[in-house]
Protein backbone atom coordinates (compact mmCIF):
# COMPACT_ATOMS: atom_id res chain seq x y z
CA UNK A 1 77.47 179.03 109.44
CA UNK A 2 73.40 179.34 108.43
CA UNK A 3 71.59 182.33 109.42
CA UNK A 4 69.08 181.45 110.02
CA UNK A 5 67.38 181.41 113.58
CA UNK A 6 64.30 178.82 112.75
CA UNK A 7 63.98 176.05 115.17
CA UNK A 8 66.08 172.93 115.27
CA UNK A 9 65.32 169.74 112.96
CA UNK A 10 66.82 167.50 114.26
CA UNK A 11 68.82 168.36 117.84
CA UNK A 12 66.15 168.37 121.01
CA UNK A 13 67.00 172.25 121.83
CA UNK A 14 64.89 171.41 125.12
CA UNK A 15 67.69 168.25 126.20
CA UNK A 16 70.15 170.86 125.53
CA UNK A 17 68.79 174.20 127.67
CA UNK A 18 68.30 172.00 130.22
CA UNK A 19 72.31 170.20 130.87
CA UNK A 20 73.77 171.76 133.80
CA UNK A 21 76.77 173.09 133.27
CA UNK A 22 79.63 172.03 135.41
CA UNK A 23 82.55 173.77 136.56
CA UNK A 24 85.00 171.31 137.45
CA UNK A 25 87.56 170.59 136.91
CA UNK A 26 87.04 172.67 134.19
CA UNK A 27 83.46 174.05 132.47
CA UNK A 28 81.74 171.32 130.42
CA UNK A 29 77.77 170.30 129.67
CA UNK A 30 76.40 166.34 129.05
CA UNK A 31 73.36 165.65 127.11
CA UNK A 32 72.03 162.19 127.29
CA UNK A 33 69.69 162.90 124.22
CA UNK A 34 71.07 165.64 122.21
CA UNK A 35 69.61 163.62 119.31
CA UNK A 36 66.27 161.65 119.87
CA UNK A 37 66.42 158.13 119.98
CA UNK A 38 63.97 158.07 117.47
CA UNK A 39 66.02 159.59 114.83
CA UNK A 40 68.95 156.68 115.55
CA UNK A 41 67.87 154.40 112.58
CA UNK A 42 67.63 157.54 109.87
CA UNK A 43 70.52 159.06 110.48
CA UNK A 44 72.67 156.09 111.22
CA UNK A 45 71.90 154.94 107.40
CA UNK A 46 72.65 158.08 106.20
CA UNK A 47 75.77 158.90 107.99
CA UNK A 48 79.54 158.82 106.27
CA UNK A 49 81.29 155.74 105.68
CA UNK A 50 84.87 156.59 107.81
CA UNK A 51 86.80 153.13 106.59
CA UNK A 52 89.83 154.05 108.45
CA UNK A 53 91.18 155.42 111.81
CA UNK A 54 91.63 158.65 112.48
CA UNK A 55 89.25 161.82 111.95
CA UNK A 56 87.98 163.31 108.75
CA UNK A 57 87.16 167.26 107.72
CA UNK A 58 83.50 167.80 106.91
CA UNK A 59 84.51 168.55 103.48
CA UNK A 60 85.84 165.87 102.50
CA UNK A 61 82.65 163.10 104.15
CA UNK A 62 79.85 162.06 101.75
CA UNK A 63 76.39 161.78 103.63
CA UNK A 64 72.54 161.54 102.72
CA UNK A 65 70.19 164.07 103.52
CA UNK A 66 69.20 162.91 106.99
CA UNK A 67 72.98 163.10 108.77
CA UNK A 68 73.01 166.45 106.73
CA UNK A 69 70.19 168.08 108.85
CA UNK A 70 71.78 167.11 112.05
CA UNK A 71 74.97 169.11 109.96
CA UNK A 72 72.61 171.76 109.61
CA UNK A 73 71.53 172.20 113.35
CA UNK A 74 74.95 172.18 114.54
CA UNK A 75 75.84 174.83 112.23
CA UNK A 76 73.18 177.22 112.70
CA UNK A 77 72.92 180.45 114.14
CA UNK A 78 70.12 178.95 116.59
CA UNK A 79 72.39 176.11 118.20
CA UNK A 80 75.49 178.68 118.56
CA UNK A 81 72.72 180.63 120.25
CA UNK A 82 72.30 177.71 122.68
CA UNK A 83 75.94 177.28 123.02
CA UNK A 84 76.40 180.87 124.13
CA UNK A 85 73.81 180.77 127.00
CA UNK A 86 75.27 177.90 128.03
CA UNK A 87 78.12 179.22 128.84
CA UNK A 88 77.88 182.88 128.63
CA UNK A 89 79.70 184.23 125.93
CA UNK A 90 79.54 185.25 122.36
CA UNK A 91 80.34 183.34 119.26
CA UNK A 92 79.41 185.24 116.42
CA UNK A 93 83.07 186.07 115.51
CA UNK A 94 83.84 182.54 115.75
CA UNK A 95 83.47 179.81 112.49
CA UNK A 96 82.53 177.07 113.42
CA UNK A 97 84.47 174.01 112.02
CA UNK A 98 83.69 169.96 111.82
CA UNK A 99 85.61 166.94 111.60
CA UNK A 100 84.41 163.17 112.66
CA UNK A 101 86.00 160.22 113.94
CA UNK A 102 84.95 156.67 112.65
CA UNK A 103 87.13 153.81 113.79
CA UNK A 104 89.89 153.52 116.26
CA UNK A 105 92.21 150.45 115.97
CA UNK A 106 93.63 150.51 119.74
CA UNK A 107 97.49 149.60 118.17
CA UNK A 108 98.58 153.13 119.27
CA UNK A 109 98.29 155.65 121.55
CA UNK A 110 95.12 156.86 120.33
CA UNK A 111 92.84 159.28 122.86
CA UNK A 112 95.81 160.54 124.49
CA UNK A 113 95.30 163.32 126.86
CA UNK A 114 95.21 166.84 125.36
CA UNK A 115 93.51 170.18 126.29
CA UNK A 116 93.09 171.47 122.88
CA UNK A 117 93.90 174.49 120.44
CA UNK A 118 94.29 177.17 122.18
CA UNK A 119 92.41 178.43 118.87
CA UNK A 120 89.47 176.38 119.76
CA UNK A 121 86.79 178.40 121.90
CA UNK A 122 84.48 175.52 122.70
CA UNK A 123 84.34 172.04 121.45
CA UNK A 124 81.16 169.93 121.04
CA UNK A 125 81.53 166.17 121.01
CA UNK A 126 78.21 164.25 119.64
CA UNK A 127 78.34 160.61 119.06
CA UNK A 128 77.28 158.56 116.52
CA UNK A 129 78.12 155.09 117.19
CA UNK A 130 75.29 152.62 117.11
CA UNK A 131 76.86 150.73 120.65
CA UNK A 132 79.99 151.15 122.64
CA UNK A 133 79.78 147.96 124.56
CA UNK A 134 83.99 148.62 125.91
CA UNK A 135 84.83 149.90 128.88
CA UNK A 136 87.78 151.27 127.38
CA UNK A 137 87.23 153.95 124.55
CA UNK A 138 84.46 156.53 126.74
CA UNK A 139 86.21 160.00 126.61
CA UNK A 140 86.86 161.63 129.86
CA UNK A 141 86.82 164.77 131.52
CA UNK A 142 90.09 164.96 133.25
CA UNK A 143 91.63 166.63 135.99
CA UNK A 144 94.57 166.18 134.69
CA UNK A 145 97.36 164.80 131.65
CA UNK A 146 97.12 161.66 133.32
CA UNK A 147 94.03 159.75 131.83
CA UNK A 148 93.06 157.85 134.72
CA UNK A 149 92.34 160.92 136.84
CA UNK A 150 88.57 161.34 135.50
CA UNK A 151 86.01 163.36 136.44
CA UNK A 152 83.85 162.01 134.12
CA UNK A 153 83.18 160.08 131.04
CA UNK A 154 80.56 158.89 128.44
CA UNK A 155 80.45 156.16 125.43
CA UNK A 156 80.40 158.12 122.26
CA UNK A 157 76.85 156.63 121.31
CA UNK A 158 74.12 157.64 119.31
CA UNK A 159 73.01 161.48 120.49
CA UNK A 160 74.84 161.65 123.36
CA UNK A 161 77.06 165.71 123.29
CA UNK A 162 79.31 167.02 125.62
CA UNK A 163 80.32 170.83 125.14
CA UNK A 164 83.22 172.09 126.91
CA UNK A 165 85.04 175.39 127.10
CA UNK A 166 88.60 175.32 125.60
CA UNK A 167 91.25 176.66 128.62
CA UNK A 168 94.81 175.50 129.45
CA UNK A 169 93.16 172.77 131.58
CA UNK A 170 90.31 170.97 129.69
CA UNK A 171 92.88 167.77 129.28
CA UNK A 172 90.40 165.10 127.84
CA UNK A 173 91.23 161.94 126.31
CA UNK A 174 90.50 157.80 125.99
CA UNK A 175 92.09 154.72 126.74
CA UNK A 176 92.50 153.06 123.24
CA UNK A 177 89.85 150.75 122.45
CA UNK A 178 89.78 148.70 118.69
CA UNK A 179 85.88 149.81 117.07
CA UNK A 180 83.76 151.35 115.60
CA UNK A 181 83.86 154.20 117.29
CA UNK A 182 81.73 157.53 115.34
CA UNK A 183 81.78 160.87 116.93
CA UNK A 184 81.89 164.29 115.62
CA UNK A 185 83.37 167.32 117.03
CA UNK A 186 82.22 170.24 116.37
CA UNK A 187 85.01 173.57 117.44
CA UNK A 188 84.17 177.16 117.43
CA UNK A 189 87.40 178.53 116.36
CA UNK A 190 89.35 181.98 116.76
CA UNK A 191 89.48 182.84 112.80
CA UNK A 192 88.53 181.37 109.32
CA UNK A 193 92.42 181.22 108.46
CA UNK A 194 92.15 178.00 111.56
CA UNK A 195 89.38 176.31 110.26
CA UNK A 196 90.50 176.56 106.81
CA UNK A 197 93.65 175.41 107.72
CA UNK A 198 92.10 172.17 109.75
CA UNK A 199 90.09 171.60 107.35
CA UNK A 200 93.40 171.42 104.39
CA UNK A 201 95.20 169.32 107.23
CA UNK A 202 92.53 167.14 107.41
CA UNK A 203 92.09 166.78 103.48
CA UNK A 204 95.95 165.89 103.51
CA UNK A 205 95.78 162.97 106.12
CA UNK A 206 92.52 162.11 104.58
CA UNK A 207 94.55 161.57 100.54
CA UNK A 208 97.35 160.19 102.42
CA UNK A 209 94.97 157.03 104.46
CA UNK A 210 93.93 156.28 100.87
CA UNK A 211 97.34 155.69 99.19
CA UNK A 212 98.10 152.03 100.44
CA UNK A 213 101.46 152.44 101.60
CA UNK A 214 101.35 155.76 102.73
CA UNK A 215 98.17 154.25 104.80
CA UNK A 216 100.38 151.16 106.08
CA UNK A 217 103.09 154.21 107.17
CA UNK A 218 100.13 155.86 109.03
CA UNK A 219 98.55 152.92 110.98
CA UNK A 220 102.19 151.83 112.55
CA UNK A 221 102.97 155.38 113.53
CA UNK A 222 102.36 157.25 116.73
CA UNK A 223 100.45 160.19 117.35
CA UNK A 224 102.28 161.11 120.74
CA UNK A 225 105.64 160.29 121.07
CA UNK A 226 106.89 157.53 123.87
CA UNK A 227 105.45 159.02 127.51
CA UNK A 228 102.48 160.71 126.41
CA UNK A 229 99.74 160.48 128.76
């Protein structure tokens, strides 16, 4: 994580203070414009090139210098900062640890309801795809494993974050939609061992999708098995 505490380059801090925070059915924050709409065209060009489904460790994504400032932001001091008031608790024992999403083929039961690692402490979803024209594909906010029983839900499109706090019951998810569909997540984790370890998963599934029958294996397969919601 950087140190440092200067101001944000790239993420509107302002957009950010300002999201209420929500308490049901579980705590969670929306920002329309986490990331101005001017910055859509730089970055864009100078995000990573995802070719397949699935998500991706930071590690192991090449990117130009303007996506890498908005890598910056999120892992600074100052944004954790903004995270914490948020939702009123500390971070500064918890490592912070990105991986991104950049296609979904909608042949499997992709975005299927989960609450997350109980390791994870808060997640931060920012999107990065140019358009999300589908109806299908916007994560939800859900009540509960059922993905139909929303609360709420946004297209993962350029700037738009939602932040919510890890529990037993922050089931989220997506209907499975074929696109291009970018978004990072950023988790503040329990311990470096986790994020290391994510990360070396990651890197695995990442070798694997490049071998071409190992990547054949991986499209066909399930992530859930039969039933999951």
């Amino acid at each position: 994580m950087q140190d440092s505490d200067a101001p944000l380059e790239m993420i509107d801090e302002a957009a950010v203070t300002a999201a209420d925070l929500r308490h049901e059915p579980y705590d969670f924050a929306f920002v329309e414009h986490a990331l101005p709409e001017r910055l859509k065209e730089q970055v864009l060009v100078d995000a990573p090139h995802i070719p397949d489904r699935g998500s991706y460790g930071l590690p192991d994504l090449h990117h130009g210098p303007q996506f890498g400032a908005v890598i910056r932001d999120l892992m600074s001091a100052r944004f954790r900062h903004l995270v914490e008031e948020k939702f009123d608790l500390d971070l500064s024992k918890c490592p912070p640890c990105i991986v991104m999403m950049g296609n979904t083929t909608g042949h499997y039961n992709e975005g299927y309801a989960h609450p997350d690692s109980r390791h994870k402490i808060i997640t931060v979803l920012l999107g990065f795809t140019r358009e999300w024209p589908h109806e299908r594909g916007r994560l939800r906010v859900l009540r509960s494993a059922d993905r139909n029983d929303y609360a709420f839900e946004f297209a993962p499109e350029f700037g738009r974050m939602l932040m919510f706090r890890v529990c037993d019951h922050s089931w989220h998810g997506f209907l499975p939609q074929k696109g291009q569909r970018m978004s990072l997540q950023l988790c503040y984790v329990d311990s470096e061992f986790y994020a290391r370890k994510e990360y070396w998963r990651h890197s695995i599934s990442a070798y694997a999708k490049s071998v071409p029958l190992l990547r054949k294996v991986i499209d066909w397969a399930p992530r859930r098995l039969p039933g999951a919601r």
